[in-house]
C-alpha atoms as a PDB file:
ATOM      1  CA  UNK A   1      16.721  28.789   9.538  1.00  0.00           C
ATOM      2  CA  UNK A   2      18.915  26.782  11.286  1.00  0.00           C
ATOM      3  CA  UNK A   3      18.198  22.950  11.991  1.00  0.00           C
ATOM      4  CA  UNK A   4      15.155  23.307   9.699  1.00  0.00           C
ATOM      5  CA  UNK A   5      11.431  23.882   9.692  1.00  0.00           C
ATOM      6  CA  UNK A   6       9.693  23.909  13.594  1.00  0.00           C
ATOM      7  CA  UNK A   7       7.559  20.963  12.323  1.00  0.00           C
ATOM      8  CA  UNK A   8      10.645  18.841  11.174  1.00  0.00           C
ATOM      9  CA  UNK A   9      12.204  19.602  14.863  1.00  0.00           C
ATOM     10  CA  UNK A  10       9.692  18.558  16.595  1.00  0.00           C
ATOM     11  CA  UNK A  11       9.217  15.017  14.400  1.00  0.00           C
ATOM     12  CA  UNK A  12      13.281  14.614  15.019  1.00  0.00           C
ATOM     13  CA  UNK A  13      12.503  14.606  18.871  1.00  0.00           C
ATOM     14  CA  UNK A  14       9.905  12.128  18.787  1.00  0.00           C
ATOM     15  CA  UNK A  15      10.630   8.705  18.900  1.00  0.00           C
ATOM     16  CA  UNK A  16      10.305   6.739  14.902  1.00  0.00           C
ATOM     17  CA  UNK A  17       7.551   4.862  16.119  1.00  0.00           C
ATOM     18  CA  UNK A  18       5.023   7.517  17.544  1.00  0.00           C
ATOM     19  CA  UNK A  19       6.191   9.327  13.675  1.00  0.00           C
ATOM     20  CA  UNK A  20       5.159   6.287  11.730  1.00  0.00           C
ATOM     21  CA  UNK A  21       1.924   5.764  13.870  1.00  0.00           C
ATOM     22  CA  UNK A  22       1.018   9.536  13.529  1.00  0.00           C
ATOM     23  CA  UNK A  23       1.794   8.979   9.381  1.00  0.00           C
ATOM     24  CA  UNK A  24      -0.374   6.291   9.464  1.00  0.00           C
ATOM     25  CA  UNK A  25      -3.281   7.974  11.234  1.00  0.00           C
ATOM     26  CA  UNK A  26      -2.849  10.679   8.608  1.00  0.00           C
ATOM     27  CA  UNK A  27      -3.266   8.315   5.953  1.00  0.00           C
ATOM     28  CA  UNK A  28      -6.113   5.994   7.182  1.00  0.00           C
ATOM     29  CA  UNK A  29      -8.363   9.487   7.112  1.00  0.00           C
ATOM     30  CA  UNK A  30      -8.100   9.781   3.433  1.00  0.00           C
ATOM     31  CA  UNK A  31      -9.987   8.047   0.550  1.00  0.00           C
ATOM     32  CA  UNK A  32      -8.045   4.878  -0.379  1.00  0.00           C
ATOM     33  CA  UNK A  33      -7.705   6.986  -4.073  1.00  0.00           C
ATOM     34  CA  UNK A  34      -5.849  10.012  -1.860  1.00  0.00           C
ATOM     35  CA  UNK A  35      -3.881   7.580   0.556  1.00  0.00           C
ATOM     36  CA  UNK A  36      -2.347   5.992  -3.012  1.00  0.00           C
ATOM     37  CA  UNK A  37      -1.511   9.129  -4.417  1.00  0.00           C
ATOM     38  CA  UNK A  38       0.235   9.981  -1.117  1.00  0.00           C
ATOM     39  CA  UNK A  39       2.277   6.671  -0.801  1.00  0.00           C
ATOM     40  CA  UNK A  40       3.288   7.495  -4.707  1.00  0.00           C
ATOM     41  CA  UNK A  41       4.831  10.762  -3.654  1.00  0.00           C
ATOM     42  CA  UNK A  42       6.021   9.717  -0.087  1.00  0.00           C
ATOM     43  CA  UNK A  43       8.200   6.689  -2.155  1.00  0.00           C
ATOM     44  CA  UNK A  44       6.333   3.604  -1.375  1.00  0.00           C
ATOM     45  CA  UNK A  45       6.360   1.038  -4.306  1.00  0.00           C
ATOM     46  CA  UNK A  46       3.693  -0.980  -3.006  1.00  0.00           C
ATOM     47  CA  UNK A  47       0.202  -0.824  -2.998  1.00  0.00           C
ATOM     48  CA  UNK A  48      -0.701   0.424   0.388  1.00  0.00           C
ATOM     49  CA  UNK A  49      -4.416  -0.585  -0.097  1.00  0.00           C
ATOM     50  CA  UNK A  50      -3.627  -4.084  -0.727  1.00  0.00           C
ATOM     51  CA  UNK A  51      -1.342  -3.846   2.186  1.00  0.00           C
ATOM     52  CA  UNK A  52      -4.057  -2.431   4.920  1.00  0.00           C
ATOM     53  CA  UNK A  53      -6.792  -5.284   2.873  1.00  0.00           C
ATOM     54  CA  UNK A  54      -3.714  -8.183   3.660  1.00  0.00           C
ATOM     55  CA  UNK A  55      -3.182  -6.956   7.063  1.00  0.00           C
ATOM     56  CA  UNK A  56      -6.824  -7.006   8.046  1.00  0.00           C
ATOM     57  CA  UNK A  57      -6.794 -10.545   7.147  1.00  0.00           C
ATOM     58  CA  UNK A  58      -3.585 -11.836   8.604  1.00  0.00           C
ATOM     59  CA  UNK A  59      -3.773  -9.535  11.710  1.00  0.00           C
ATOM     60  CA  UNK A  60      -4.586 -12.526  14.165  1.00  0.00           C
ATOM     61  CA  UNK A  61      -2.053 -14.548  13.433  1.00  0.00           C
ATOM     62  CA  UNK A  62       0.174 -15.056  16.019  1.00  0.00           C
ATOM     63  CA  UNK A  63       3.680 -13.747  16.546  1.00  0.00           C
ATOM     64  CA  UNK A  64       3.130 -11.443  13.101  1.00  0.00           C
ATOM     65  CA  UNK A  65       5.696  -8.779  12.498  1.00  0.00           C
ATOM     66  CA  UNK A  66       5.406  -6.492   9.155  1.00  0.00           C
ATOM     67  CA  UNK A  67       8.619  -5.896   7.202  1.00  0.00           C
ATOM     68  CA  UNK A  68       9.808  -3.802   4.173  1.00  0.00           C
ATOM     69  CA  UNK A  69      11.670  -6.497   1.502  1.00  0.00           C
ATOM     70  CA  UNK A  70      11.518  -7.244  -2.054  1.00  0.00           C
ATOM     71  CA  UNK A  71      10.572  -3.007  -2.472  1.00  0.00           C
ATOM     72  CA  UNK A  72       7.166  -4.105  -1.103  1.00  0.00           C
ATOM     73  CA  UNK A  73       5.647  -5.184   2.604  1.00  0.00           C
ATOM     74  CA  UNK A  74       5.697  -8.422   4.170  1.00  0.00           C
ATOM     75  CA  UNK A  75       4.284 -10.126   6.667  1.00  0.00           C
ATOM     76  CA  UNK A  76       6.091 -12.257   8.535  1.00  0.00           C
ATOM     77  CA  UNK A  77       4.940 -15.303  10.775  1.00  0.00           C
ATOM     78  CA  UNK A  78       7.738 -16.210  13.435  1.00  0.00           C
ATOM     79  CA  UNK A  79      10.314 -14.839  11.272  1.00  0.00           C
ATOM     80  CA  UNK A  80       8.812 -16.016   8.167  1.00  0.00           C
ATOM     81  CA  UNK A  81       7.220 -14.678   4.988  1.00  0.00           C
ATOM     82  CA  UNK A  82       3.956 -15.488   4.229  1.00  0.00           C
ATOM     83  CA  UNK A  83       2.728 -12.989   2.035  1.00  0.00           C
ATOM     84  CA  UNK A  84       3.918  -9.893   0.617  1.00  0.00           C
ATOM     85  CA  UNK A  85       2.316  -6.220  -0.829  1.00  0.00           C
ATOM     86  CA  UNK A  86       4.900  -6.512  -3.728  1.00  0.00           C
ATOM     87  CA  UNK A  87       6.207  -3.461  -5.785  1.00  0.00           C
ATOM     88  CA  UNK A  88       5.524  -4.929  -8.977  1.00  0.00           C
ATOM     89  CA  UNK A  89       1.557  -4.681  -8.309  1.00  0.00           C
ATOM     90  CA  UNK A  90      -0.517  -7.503  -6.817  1.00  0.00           C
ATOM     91  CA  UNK A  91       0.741  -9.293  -3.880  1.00  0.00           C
ATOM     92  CA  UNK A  92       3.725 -12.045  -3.640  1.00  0.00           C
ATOM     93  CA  UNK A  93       2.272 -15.602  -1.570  1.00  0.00           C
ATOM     94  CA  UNK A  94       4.719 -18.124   0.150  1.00  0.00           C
ATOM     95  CA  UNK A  95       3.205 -21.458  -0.370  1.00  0.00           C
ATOM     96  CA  UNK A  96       4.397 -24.947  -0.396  1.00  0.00           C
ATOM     97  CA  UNK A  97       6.717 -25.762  -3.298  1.00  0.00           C
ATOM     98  CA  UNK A  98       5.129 -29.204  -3.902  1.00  0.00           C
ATOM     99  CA  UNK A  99       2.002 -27.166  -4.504  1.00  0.00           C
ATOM    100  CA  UNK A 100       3.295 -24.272  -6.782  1.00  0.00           C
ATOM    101  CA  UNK A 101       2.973 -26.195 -10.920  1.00  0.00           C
ATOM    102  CA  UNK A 102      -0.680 -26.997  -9.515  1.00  0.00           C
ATOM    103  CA  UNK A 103      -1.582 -23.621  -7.942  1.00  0.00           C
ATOM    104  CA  UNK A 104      -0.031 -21.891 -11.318  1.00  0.00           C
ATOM    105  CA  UNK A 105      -1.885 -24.583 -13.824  1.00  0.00           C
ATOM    106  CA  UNK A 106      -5.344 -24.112 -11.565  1.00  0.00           C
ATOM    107  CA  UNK A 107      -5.152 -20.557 -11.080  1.00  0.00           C
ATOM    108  CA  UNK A 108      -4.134 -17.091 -12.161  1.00  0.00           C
ATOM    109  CA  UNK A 109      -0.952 -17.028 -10.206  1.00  0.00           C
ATOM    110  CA  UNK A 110       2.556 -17.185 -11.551  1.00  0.00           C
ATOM    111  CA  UNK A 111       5.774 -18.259 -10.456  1.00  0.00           C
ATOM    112  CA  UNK A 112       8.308 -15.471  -8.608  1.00  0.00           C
ATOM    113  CA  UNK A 113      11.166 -15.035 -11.044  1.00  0.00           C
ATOM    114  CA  UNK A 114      14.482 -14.188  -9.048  1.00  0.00           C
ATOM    115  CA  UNK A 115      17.889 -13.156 -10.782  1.00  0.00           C
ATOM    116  CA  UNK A 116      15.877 -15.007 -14.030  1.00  0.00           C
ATOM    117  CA  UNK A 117      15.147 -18.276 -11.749  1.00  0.00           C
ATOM    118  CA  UNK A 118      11.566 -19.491 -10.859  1.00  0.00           C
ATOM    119  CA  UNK A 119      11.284 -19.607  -7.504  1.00  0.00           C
ATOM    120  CA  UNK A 120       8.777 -22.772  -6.649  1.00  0.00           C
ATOM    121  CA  UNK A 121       6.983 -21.906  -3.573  1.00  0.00           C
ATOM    122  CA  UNK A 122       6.603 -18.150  -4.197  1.00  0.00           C
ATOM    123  CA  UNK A 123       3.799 -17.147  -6.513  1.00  0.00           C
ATOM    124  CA  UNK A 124       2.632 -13.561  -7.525  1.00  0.00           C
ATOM    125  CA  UNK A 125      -0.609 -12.929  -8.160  1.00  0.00           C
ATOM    126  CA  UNK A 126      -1.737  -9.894 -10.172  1.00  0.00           C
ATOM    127  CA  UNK A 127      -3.290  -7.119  -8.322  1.00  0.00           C
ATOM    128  CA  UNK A 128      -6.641  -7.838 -11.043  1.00  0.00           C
ATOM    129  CA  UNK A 129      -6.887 -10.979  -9.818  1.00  0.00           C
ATOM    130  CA  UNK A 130      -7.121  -9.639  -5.789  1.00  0.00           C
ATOM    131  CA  UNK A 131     -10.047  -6.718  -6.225  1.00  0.00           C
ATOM    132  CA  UNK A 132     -12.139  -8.338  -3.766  1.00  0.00           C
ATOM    133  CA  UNK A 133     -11.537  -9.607   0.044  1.00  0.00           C
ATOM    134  CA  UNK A 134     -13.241 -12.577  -0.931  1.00  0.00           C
ATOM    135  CA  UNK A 135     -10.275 -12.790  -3.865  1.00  0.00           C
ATOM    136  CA  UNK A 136      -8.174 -12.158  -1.580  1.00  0.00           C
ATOM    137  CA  UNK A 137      -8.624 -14.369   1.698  1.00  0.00           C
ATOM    138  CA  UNK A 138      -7.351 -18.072   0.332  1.00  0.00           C
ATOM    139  CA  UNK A 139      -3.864 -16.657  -0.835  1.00  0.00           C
ATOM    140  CA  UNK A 140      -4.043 -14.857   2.602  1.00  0.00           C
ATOM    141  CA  UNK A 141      -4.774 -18.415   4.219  1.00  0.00           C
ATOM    142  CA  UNK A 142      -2.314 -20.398   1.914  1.00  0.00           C
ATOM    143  CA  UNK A 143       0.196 -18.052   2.901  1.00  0.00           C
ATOM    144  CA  UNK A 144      -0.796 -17.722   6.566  1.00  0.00           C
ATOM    145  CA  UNK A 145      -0.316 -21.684   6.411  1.00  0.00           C
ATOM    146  CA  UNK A 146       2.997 -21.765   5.189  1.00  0.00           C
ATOM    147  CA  UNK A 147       4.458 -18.869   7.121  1.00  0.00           C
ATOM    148  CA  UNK A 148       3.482 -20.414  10.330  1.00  0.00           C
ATOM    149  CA  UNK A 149       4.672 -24.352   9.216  1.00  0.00           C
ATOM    150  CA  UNK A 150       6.929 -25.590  11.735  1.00  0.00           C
ATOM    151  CA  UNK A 151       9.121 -27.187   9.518  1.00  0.00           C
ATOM    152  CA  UNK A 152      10.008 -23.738   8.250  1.00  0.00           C
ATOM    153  CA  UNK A 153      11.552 -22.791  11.958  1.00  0.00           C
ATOM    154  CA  UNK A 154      15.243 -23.151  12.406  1.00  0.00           C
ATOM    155  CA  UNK A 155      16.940 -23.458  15.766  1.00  0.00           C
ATOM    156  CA  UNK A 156      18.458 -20.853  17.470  1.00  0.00           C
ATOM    157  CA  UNK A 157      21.787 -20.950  18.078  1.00  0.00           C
ATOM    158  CA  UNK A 158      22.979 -19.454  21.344  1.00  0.00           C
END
């Protein structure tokens, strides 16, 4: 068969983005259980539930933008991260580094380890510790906060 299955053909001709939306309806019609099973054998590291929980929260925020980094999903505020579906389970927060030994003392979160480094400012928290919206909404807000600081913004050169 040459150039490959009729239903691989006609994906190829469609632009990526009507692909990826049609994926995506596919997958919002199955059980969460089904839709995890499918992200396992489709390649995704992250946990696509948490994901579709974090982006229900953060989805008014202006100028959002979701991008794949670290092996998980991110959601970016003007360019910057504010929090993350991460591949190691749980979900990865951008908060202010002044605020990271308290948030880590006071609560269940850790500090990000990069390259063996702790990373003040960037906390994961363990996907136990985010069962619940309610769990989940103030490291949504802490890192809605952060992503959209204005101190965070760099010029643009031109």
């Amino acid at each position: 068969m040459v150039g490959g299955p009729p239903y691989k053909q006609e994906l190829a001709q469609r632009p990526i983005n009507q692909v990826t939306r049609a994926w995506n309806a596919r997958r919002r019609a199955l059980s969460p259980a089904a839709s995890a099973a499918l992200g396992r054998l489709a390649g995704v590291a992250y946990d696509q539930e948490l994901a579709g929980r974090i982006r229900r929260l953060i989805a008014n925020a202006p100028d959002l933008t979701e991008k794949q980094m670290f092996g998980g999903l991110a959601f970016l505020i003007g360019g910057n991260m504010a929090i993350a579906a991460s591949n190691q389970g749980g979900a990865m927060v951008r908060v202010d580094p002044q605020q990271s030994d308290a948030l880590v003392a006071t609560t269940t979160a850790r500090l990000v380890q990069m390259r063996g480094r702790p990373m003040p400012g960037w906390l994961q928290i363990s996907s136990d510790d985010l069962l619940t919206d309610d769990q989940l909404t103030p490291w949504v807000a802490r890192g809605r906060k952060r992503g959209s600081d204005q101190r965070l913004r760099r010029p643009r050169i031109r």
